[in-house]
N, C-alpha and C. Protein backbone atom coordinates (compact mmCIF):
# COMPACT_ATOMS: atom_id res chain seq x y z
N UNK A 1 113.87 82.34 98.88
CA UNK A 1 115.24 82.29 98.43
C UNK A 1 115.42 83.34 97.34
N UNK A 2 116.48 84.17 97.62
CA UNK A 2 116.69 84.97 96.49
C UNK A 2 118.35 84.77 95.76
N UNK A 3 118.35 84.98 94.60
CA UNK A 3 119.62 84.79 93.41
C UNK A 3 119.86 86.06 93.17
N UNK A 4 120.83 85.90 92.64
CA UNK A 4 121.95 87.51 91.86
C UNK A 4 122.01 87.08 90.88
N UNK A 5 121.26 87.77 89.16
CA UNK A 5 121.65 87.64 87.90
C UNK A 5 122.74 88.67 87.81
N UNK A 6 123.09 89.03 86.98
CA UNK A 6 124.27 90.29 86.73
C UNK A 6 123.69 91.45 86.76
N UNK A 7 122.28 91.34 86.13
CA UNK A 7 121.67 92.92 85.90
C UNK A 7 120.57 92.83 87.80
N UNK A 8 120.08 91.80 87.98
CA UNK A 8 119.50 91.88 89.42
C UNK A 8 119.09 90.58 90.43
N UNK A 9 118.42 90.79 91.01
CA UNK A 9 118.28 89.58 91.67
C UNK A 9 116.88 88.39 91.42
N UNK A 10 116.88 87.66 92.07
CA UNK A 10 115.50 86.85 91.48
C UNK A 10 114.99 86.80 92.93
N UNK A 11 113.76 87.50 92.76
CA UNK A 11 113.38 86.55 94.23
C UNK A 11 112.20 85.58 93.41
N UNK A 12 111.86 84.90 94.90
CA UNK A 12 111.04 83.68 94.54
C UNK A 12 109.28 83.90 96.16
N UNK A 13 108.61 83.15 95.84
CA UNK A 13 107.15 83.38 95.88
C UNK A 13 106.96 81.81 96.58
N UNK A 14 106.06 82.08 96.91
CA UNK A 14 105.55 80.08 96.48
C UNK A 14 105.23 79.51 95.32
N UNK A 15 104.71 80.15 94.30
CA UNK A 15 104.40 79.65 92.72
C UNK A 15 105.22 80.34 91.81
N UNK A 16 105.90 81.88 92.58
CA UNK A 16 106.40 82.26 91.35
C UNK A 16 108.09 82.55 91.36
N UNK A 17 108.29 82.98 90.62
CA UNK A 17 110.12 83.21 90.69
C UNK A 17 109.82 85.23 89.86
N UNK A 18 110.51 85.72 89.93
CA UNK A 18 110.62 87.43 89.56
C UNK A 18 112.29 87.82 89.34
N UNK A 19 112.32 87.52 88.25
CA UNK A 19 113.76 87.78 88.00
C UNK A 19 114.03 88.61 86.42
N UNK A 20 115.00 89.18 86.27
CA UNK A 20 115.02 90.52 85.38
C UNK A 20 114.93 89.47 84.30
N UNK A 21 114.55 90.51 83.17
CA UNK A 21 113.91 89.67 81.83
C UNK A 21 115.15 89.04 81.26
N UNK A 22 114.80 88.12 80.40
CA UNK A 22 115.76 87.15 79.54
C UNK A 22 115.31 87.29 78.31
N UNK A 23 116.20 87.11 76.99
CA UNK A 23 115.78 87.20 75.63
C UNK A 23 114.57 85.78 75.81
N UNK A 24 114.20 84.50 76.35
CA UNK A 24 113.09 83.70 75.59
C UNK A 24 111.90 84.48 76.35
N UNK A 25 111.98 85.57 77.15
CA UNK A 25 110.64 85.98 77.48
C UNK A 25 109.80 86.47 76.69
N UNK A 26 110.70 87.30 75.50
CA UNK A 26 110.28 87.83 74.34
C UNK A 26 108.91 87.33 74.07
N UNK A 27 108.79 86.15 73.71
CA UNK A 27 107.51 85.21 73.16
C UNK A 27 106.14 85.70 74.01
N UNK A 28 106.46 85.79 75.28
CA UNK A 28 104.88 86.63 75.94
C UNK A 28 104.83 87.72 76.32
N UNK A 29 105.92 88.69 76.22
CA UNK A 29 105.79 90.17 76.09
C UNK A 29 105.16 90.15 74.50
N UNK A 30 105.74 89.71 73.48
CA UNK A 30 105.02 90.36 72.54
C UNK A 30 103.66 89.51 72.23
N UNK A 31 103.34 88.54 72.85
CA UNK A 31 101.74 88.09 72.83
C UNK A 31 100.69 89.10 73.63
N UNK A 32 101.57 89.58 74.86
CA UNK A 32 100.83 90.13 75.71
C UNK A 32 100.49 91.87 74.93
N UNK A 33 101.56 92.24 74.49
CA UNK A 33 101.43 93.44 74.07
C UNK A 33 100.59 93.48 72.32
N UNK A 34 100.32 92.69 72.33
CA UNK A 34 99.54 92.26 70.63
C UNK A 34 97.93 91.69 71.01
N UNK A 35 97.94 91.77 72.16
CA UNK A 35 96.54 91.34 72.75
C UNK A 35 95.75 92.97 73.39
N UNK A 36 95.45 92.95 72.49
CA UNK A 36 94.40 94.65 72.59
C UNK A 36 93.63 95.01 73.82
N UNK A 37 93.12 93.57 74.84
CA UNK A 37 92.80 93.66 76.05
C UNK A 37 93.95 94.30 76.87
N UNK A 38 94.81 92.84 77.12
CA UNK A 38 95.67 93.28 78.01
C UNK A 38 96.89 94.08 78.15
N UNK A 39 96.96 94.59 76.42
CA UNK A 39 97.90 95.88 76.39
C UNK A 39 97.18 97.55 76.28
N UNK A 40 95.66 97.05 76.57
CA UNK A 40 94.56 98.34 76.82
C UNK A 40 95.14 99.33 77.64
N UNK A 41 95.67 99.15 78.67
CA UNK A 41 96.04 99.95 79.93
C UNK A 41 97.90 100.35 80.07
N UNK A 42 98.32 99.97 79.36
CA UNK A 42 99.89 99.56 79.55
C UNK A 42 100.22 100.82 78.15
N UNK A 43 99.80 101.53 77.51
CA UNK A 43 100.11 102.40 76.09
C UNK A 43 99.48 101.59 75.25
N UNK A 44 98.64 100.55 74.92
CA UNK A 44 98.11 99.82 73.83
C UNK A 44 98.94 99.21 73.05
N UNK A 45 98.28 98.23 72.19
CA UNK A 45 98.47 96.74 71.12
C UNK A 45 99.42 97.73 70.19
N UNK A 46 100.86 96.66 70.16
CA UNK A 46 101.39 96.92 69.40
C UNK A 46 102.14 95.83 68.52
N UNK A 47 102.69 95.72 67.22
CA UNK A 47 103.22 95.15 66.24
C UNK A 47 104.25 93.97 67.00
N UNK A 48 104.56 93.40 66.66
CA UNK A 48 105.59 92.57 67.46
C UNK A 48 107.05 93.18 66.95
N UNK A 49 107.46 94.03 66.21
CA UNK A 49 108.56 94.49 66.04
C UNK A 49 108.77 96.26 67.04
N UNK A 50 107.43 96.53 67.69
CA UNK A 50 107.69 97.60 68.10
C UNK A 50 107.57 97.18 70.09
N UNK A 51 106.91 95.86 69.57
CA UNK A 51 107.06 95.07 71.28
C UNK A 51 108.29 94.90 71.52
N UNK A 52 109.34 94.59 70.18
CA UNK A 52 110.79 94.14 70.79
C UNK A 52 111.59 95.41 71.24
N UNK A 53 111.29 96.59 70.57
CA UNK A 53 111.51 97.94 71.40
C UNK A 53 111.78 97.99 72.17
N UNK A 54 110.53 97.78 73.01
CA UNK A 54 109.16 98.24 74.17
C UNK A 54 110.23 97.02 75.29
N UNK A 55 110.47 95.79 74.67
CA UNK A 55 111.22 94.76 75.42
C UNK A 55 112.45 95.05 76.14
N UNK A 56 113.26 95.65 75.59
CA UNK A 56 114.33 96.34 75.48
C UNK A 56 114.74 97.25 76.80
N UNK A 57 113.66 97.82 76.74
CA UNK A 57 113.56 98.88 78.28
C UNK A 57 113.92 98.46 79.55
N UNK A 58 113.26 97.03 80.05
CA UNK A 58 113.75 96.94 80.53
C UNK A 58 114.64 96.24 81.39
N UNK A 59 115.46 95.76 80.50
CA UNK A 59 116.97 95.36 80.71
C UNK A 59 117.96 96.40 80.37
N UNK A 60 117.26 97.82 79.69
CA UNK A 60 118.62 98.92 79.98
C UNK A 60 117.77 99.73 81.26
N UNK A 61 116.65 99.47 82.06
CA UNK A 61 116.62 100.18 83.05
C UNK A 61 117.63 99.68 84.28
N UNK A 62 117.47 97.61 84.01
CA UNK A 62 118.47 97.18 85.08
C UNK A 62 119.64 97.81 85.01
N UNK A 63 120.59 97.66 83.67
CA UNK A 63 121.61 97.80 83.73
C UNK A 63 121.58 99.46 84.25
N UNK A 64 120.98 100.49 83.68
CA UNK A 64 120.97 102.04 84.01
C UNK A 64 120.86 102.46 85.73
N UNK A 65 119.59 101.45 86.38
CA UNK A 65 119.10 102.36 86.96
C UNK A 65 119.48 101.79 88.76
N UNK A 66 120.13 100.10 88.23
CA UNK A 66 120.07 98.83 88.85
C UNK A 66 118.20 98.62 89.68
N UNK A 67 117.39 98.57 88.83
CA UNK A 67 116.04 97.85 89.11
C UNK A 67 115.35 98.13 87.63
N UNK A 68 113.94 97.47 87.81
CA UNK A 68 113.36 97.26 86.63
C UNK A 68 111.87 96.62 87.08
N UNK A 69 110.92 96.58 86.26
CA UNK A 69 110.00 95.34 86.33
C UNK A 69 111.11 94.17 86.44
N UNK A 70 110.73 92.99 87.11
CA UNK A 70 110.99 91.82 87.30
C UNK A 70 109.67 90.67 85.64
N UNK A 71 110.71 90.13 85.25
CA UNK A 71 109.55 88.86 84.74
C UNK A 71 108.68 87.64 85.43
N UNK A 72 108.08 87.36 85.62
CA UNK A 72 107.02 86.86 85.71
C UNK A 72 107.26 85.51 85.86
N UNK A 73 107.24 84.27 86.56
CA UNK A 73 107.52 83.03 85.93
C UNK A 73 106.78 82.30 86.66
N UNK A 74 106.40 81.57 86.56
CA UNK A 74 105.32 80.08 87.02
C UNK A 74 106.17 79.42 87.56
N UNK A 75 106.92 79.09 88.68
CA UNK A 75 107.73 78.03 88.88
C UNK A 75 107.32 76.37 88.27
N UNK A 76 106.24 76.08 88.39
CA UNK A 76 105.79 74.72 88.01
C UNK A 76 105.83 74.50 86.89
N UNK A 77 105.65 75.39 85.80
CA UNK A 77 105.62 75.54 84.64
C UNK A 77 106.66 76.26 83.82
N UNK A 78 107.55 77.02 84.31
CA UNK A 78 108.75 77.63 83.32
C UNK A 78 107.94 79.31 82.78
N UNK A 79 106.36 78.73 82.63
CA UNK A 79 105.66 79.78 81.80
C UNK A 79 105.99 81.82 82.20
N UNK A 80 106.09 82.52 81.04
CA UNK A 80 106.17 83.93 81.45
C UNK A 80 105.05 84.20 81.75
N UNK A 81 104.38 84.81 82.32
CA UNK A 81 103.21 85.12 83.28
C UNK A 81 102.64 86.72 82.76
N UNK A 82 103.65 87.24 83.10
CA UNK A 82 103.47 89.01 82.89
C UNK A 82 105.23 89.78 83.81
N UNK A 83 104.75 91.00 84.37
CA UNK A 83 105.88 91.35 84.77
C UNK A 83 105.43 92.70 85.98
N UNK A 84 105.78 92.74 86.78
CA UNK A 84 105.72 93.63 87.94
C UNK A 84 107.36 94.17 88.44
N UNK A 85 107.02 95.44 88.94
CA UNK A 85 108.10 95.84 89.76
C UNK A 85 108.22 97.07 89.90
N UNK A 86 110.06 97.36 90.31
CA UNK A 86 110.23 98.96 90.14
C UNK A 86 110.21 99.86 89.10
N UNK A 87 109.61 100.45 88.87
CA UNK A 87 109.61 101.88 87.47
C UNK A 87 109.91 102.69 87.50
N UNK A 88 110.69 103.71 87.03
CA UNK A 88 110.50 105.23 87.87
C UNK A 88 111.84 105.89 86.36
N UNK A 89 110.93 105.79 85.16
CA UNK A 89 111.86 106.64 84.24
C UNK A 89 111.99 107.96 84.76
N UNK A 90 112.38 108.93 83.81
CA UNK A 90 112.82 110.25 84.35
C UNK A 90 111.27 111.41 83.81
N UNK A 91 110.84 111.82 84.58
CA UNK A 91 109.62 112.90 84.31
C UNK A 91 108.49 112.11 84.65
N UNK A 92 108.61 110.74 85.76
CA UNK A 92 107.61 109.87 85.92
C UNK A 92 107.10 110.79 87.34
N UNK A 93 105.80 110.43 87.08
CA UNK A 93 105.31 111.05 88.82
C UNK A 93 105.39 110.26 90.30
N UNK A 94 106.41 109.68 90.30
CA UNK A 94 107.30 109.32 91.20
C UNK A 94 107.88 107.31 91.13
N UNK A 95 108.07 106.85 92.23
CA UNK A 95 108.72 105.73 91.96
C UNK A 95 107.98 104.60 92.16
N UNK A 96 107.42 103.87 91.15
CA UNK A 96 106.14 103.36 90.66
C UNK A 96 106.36 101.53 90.81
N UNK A 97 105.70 100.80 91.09
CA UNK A 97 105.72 99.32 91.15
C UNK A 97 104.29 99.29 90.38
N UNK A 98 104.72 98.90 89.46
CA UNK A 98 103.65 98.80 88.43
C UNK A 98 103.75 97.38 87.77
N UNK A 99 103.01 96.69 87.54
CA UNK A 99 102.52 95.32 86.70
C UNK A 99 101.35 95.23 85.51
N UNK A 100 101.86 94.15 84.73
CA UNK A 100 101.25 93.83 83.59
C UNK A 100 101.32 92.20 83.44
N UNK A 101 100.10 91.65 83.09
CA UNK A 101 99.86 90.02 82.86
C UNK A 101 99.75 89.72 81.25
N UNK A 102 99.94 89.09 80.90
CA UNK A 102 99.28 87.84 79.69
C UNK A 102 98.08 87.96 80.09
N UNK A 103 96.77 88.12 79.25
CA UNK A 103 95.30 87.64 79.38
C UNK A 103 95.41 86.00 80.27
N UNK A 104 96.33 85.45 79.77
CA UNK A 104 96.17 83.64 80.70
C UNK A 104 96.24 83.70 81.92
N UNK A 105 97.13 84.90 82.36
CA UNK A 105 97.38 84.54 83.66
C UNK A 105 96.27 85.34 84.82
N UNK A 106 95.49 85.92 83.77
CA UNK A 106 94.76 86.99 85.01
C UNK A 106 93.83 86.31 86.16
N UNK A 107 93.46 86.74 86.78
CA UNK A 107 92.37 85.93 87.94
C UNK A 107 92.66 85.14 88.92
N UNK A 108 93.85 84.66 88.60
CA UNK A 108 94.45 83.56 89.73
C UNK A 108 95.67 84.21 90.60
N UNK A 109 95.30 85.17 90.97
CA UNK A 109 96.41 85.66 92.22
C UNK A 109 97.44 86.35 92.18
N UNK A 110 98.02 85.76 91.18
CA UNK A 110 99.40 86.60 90.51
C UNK A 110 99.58 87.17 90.63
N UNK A 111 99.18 88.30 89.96
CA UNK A 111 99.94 89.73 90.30
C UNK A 111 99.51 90.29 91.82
N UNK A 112 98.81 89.98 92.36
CA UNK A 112 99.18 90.16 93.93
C UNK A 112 100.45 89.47 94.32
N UNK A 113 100.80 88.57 94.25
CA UNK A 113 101.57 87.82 94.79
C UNK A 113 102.44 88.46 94.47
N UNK A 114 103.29 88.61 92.80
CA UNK A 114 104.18 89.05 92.24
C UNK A 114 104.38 90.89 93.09
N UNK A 115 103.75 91.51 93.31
CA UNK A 115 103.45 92.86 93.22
C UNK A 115 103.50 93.26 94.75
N UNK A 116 103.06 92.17 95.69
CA UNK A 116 103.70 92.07 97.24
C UNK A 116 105.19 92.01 97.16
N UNK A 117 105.74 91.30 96.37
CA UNK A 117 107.21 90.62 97.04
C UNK A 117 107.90 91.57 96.09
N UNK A 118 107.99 92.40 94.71
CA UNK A 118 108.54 93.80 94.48
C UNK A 118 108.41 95.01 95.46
N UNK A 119 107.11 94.81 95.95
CA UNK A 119 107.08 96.07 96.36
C UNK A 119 107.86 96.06 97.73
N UNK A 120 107.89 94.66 98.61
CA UNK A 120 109.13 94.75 99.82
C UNK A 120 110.44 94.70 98.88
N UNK A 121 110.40 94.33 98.04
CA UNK A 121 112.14 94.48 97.95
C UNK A 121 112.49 96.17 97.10
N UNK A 122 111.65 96.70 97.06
CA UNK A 122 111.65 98.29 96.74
C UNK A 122 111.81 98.63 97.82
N UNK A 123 110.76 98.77 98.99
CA UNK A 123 110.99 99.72 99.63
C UNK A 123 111.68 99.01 100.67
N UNK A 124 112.68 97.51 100.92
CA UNK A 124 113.53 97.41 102.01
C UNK A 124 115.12 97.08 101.25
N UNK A 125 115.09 97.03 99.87
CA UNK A 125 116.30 96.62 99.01
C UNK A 125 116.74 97.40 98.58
N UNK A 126 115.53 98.88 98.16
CA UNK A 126 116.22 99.65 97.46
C UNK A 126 115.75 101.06 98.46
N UNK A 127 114.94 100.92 99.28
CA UNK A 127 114.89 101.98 100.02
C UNK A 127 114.59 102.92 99.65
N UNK A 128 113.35 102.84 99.02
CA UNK A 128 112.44 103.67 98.62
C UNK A 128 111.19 104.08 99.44
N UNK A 129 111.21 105.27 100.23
CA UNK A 129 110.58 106.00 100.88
C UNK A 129 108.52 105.82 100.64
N UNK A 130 108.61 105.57 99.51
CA UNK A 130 107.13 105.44 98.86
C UNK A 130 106.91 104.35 97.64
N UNK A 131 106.11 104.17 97.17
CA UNK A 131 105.68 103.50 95.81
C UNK A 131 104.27 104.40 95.71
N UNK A 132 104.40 104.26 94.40
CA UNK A 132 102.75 104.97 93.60
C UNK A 132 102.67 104.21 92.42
N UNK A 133 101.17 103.52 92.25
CA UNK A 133 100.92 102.76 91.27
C UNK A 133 100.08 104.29 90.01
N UNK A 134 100.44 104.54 88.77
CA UNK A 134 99.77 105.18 88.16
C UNK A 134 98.77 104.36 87.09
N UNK A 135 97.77 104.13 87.55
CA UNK A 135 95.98 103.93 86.98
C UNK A 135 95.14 104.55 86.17
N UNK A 136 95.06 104.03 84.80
CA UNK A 136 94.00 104.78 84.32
C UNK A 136 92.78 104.79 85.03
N UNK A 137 91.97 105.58 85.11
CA UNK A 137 90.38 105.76 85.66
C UNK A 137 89.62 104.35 85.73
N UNK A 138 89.70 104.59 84.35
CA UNK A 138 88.80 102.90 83.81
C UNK A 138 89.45 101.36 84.19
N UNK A 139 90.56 101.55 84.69
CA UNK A 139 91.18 100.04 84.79
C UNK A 139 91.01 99.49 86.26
N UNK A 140 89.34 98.97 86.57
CA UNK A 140 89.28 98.75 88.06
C UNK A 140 89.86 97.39 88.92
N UNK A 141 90.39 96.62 87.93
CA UNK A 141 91.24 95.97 88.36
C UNK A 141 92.14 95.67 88.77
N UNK A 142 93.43 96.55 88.09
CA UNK A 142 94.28 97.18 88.91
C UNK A 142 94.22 98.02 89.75
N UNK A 143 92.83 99.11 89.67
CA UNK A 143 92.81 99.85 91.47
C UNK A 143 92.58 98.92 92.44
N UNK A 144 91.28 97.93 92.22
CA UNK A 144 91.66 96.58 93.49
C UNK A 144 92.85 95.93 93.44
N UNK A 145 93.65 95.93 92.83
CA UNK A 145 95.27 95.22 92.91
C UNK A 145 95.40 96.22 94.25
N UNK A 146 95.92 97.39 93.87
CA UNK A 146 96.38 98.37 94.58
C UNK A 146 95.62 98.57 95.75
N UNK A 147 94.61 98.42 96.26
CA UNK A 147 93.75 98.98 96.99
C UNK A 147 94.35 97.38 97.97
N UNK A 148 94.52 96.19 97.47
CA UNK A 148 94.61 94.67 98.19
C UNK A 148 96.71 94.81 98.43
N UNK A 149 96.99 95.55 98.06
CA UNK A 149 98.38 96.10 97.99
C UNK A 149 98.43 97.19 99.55
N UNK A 150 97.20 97.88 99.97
CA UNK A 150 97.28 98.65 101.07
C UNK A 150 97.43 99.99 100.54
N UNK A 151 97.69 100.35 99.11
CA UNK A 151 97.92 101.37 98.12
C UNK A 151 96.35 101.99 98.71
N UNK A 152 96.04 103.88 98.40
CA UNK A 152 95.13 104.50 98.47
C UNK A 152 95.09 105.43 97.09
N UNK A 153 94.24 105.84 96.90
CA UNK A 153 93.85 107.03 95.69
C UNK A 153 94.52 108.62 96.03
N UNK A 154 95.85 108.68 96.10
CA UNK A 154 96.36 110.07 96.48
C UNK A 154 96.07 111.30 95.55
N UNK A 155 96.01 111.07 94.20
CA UNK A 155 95.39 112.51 93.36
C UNK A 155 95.32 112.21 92.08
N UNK A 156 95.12 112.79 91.16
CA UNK A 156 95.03 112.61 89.54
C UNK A 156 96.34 112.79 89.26
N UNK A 157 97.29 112.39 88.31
CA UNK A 157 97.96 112.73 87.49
C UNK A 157 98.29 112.76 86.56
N UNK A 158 99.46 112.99 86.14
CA UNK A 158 99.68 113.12 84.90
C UNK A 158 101.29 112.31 84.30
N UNK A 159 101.26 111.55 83.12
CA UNK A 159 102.41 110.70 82.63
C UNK A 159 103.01 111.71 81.91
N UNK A 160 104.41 112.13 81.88
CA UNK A 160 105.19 112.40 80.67
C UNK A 160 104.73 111.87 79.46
N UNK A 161 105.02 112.60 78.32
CA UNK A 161 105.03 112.27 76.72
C UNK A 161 105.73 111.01 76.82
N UNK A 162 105.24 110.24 76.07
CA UNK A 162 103.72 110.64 74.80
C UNK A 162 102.77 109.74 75.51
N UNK A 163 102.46 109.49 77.02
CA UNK A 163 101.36 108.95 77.71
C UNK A 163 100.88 110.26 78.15
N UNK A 164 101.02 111.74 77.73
CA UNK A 164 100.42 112.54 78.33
C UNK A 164 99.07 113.37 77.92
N UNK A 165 98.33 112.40 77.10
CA UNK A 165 97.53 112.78 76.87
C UNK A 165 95.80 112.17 77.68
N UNK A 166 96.32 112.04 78.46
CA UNK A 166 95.06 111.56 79.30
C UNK A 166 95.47 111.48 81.09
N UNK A 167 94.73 112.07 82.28
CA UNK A 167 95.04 111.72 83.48
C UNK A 167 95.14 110.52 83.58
N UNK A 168 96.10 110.42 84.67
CA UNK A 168 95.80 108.95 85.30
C UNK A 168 95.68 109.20 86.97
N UNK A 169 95.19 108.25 87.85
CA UNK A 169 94.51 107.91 89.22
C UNK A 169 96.71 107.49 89.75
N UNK A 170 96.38 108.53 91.11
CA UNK A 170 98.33 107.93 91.16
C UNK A 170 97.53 107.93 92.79
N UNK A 171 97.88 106.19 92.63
CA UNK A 171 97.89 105.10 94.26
C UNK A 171 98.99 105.05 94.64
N UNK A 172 98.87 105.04 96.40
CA UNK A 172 100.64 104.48 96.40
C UNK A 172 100.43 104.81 97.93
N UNK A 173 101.60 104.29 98.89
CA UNK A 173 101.92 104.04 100.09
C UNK A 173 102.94 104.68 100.36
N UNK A 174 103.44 104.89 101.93
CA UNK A 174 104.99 104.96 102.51
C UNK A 174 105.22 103.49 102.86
N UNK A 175 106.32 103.88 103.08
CA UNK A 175 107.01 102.69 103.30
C UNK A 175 106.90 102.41 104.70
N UNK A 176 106.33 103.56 105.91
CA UNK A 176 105.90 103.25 106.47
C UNK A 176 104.65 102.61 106.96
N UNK A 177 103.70 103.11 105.93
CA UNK A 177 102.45 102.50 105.81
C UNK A 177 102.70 100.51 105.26
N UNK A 178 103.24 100.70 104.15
CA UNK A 178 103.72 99.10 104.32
C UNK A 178 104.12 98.46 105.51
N UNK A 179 104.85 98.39 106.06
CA UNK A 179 105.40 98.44 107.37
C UNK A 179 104.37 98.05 108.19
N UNK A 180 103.36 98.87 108.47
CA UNK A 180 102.61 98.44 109.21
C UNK A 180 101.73 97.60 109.02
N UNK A 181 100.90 97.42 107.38
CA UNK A 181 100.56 96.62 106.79
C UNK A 181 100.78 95.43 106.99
N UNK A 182 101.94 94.77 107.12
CA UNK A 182 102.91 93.72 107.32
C UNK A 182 102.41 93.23 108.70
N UNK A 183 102.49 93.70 109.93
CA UNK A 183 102.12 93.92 110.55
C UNK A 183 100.91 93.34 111.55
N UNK A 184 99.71 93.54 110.09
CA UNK A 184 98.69 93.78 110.94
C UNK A 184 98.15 91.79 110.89
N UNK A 185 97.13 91.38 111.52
CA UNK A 185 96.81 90.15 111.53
C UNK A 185 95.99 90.37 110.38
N UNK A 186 96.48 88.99 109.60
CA UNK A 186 95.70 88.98 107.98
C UNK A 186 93.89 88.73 108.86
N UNK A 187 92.78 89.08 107.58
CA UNK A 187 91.62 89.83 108.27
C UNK A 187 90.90 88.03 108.22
């Protein structure tokens, strides 16, 4: 089942719901981004006044761009989880479904789950030709995200300022390759 907020839509999962951020999410974006692990890979641990920034983004990407990461939600629990979805600021190396968890939520499925059901409503909602996940080297957990996503290792790249000081690994599919993915008999 999917909903219409004003800025986007919600879809829903079997455990989870993905709907554009709300001001009480605040509380685990800035836990998550103040946790030095799991904001390792994402630009790093920051202050909780520079998380509310960082928060900010994206609900003016919905309103700007009409998409965004989606938030995260536990249906059983209400709980914020993390956040997955569409990305694609301007000088990005292309149009990105990218995710980030809370340390709580890692290991149990999630962001697969979450990161399947963005990435069909990217490339059949918004009709996006491709997705590319951009990976630091070292973060092999998200390359198995991506790699269990049907995503491949297409080349090194590179982030716009001020993430441009280090390559990153840019994964990613057609939309025809999804497509077929879909497709195939689970193994």
């Amino acid at each position: 089942m999917n909903s219409i907020h004003p800025l986007g839509p919600t879809l829903e999962t079997s455990r989870l719901l993905l709907r554009p951020q709300r001001v009480e999410d605040f509380e685990g974006v800035a836990e998550m981004l103040g946790d030095e692990e799991a904001a390792r890979y994402i630009g790093g641990h920051m202050p909780r006044s520079a998380a509310w920034r960082r928060f900010l983004q994206m609900p003016g990407a919905w309103a700007m761009q009409g998409f965004a990461m989606f938030s995260v939600i536990d249906k059983h629990s209400g709980q914020w989880l993390g956040q997955t979805g569409p990305w694609h600021p301007v000088d990005w190396p292309g149009p990105e479904i990218g995710w980030s968890f809370r340390r709580a939520a890692w290991g149990q499925g999630y962001a697969l789950e979450a990161a399947t059901a963005a990435t069909e409503w990217a490339m059949e909602e918004l009709g996006w030709p491709e997705v590319i996940h951009s990976i630091d080297p070292d973060n092999h957990a998200s390359q198995r995200l991506a790699q269990r996503l049907g995503s491949s290792l297409l080349r090194m790249g590179q982030l716009p300022e001020p993430y441009d000081d280090k390559a990153v690994q840019i994964w990613g599919q057609s939309r025809e390759q999804w497509r077929a993915r879909k497709t195939q008999a689970p193994p």
